[in-house]
N, C-alpha and C. Protein backbone atom coordinates (compact mmCIF):
# COMPACT_ATOMS: atom_id res chain seq x y z
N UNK A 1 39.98 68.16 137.10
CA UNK A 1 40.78 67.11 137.67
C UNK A 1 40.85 67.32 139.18
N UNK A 2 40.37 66.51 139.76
CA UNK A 2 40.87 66.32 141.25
C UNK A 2 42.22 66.12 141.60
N UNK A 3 43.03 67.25 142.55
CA UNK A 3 43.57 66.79 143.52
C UNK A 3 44.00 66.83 144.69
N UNK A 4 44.56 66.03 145.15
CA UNK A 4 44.42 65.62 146.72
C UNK A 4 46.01 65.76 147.19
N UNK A 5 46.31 66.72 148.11
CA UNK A 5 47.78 66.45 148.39
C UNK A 5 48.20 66.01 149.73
N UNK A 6 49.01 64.96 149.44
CA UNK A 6 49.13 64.01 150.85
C UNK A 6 50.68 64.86 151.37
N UNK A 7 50.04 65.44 152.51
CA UNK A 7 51.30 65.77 153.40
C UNK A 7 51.93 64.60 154.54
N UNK A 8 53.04 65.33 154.20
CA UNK A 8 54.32 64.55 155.09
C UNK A 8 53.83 64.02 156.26
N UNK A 9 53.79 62.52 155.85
CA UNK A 9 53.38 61.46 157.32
C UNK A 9 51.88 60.90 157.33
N UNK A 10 51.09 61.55 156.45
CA UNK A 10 49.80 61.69 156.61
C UNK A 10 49.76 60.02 156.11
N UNK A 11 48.40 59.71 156.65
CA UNK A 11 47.90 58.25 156.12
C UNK A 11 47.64 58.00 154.78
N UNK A 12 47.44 57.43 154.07
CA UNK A 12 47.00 57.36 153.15
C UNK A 12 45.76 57.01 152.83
N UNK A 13 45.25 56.16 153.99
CA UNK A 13 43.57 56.36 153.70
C UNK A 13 42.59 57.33 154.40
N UNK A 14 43.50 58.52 154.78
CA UNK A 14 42.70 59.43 155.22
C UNK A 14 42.74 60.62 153.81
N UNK A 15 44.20 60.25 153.12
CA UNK A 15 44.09 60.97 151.75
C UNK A 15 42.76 60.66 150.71
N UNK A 16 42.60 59.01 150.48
CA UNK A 16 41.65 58.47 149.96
C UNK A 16 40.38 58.85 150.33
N UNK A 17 40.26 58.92 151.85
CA UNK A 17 38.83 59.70 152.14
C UNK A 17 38.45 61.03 151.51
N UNK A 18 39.36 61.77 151.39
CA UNK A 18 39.61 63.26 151.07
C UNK A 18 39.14 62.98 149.40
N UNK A 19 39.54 62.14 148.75
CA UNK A 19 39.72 61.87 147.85
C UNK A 19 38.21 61.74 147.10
N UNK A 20 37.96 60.88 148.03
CA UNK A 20 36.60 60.09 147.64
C UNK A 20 35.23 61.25 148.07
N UNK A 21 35.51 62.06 148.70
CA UNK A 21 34.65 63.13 149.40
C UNK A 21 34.36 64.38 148.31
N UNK A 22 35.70 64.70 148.05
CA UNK A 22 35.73 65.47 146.70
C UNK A 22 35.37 65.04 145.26
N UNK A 23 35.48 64.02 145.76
CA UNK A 23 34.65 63.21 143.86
C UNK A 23 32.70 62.86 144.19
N UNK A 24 32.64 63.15 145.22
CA UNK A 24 31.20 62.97 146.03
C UNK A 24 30.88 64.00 145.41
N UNK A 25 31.08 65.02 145.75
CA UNK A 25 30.68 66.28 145.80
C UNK A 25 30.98 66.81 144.31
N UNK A 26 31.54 66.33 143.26
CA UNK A 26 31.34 66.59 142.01
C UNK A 26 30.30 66.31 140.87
N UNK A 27 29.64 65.50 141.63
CA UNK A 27 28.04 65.03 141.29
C UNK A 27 27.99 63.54 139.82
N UNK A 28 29.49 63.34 139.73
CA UNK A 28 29.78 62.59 138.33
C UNK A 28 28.98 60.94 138.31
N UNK A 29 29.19 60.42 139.57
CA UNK A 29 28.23 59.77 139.91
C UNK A 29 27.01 59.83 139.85
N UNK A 30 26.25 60.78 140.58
CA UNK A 30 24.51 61.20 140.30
C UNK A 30 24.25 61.34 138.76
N UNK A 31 25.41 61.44 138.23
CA UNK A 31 25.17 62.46 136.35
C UNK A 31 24.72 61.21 135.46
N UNK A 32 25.94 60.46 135.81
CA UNK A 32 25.87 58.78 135.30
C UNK A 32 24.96 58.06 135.41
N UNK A 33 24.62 58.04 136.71
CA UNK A 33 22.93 57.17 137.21
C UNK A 33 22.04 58.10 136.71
N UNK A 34 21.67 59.38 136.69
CA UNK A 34 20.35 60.01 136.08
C UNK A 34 20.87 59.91 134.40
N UNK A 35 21.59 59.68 133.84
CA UNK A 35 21.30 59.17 132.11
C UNK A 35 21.25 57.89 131.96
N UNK A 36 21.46 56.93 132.53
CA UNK A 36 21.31 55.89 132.38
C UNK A 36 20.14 55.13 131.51
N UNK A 37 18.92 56.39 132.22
CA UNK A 37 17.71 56.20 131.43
C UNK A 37 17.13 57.34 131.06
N UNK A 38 16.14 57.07 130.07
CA UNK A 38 15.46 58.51 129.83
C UNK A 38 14.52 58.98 130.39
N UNK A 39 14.30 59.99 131.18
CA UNK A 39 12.99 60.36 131.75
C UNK A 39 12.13 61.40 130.76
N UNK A 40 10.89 61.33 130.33
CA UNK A 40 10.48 62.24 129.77
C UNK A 40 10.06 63.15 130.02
N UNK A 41 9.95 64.51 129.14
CA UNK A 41 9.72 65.80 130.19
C UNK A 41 8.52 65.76 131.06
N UNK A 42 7.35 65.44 130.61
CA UNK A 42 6.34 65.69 131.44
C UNK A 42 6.46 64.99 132.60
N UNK A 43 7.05 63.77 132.98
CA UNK A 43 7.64 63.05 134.13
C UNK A 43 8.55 63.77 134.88
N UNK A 44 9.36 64.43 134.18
CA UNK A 44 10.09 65.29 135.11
C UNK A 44 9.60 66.60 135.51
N UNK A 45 8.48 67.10 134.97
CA UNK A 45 7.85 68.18 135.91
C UNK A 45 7.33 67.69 136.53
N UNK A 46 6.46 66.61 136.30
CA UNK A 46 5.59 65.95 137.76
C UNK A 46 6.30 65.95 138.83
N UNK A 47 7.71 65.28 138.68
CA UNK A 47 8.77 65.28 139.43
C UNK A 47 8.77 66.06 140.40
N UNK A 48 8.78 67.32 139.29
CA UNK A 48 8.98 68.60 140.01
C UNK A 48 8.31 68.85 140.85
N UNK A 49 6.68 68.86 140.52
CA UNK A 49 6.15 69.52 141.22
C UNK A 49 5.68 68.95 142.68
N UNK A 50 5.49 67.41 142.24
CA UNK A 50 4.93 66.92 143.55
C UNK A 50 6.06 67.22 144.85
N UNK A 51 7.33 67.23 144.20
CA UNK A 51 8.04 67.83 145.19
C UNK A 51 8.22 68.93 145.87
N UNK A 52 7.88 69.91 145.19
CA UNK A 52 7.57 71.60 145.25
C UNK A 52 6.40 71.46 146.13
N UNK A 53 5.16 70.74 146.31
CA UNK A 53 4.13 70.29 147.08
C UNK A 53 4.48 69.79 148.50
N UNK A 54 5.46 68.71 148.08
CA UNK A 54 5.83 68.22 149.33
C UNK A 54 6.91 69.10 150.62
N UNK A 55 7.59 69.90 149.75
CA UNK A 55 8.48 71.04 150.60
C UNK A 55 7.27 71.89 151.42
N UNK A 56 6.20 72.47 150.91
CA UNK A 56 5.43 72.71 150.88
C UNK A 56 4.56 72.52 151.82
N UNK A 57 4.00 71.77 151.83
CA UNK A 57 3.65 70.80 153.13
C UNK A 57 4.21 70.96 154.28
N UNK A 58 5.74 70.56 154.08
CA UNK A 58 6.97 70.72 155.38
C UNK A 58 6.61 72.12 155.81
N UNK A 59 6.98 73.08 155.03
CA UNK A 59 7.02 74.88 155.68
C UNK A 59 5.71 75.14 156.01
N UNK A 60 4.51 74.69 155.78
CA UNK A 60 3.07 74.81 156.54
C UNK A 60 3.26 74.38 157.87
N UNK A 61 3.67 72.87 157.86
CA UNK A 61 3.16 71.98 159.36
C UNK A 61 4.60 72.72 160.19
N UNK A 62 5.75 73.60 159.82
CA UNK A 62 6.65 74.02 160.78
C UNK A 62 5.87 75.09 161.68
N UNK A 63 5.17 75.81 160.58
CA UNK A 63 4.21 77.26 160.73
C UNK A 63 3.57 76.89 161.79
C-alpha cells in the first residue's frame, strides 16, 4: 500500500505528485500493459536478444 503523508500547509497537488511518482515506480502499470497480451517464449528471447545486440553495439561505438 502506498503512502503519502501530507504535511502541515503543504499543497495538495504536490502530495498527488508524490503520489503519482511512487505508484510510477511500482511498475503496476507496466505489469497490466505487458499481460494484456500473450507474448510467446521464443518472441521474448528474440526480444531479448536483439536487445542484448543492440546495448552492444552502444558499448563498441563508445569504445
Amino acid at each position: 500500500m502506498i503512502v503519502v503523508p501530507v504535511k502541515e500547509g503543504e499543497n495538495i497537488d504536490r502530495a498527488l505528485k508524490r503520489f503519482k511518482r511512487k505508484f510510477e515506480k511500482t511498475g503496476v502499470i507496466a505489469e497490466l500493459r505487458r499481460r494484456q497480451q500473450f507474448d510467446k517464449p521464443s518472441v521474448i528471447k528474440r526480444d531479448k536478444k536483439m536487445h542484448a545486440v543492440y546495448v552492444q553495439k552502444l558499448q563498441q561505438q563508445e569504445d
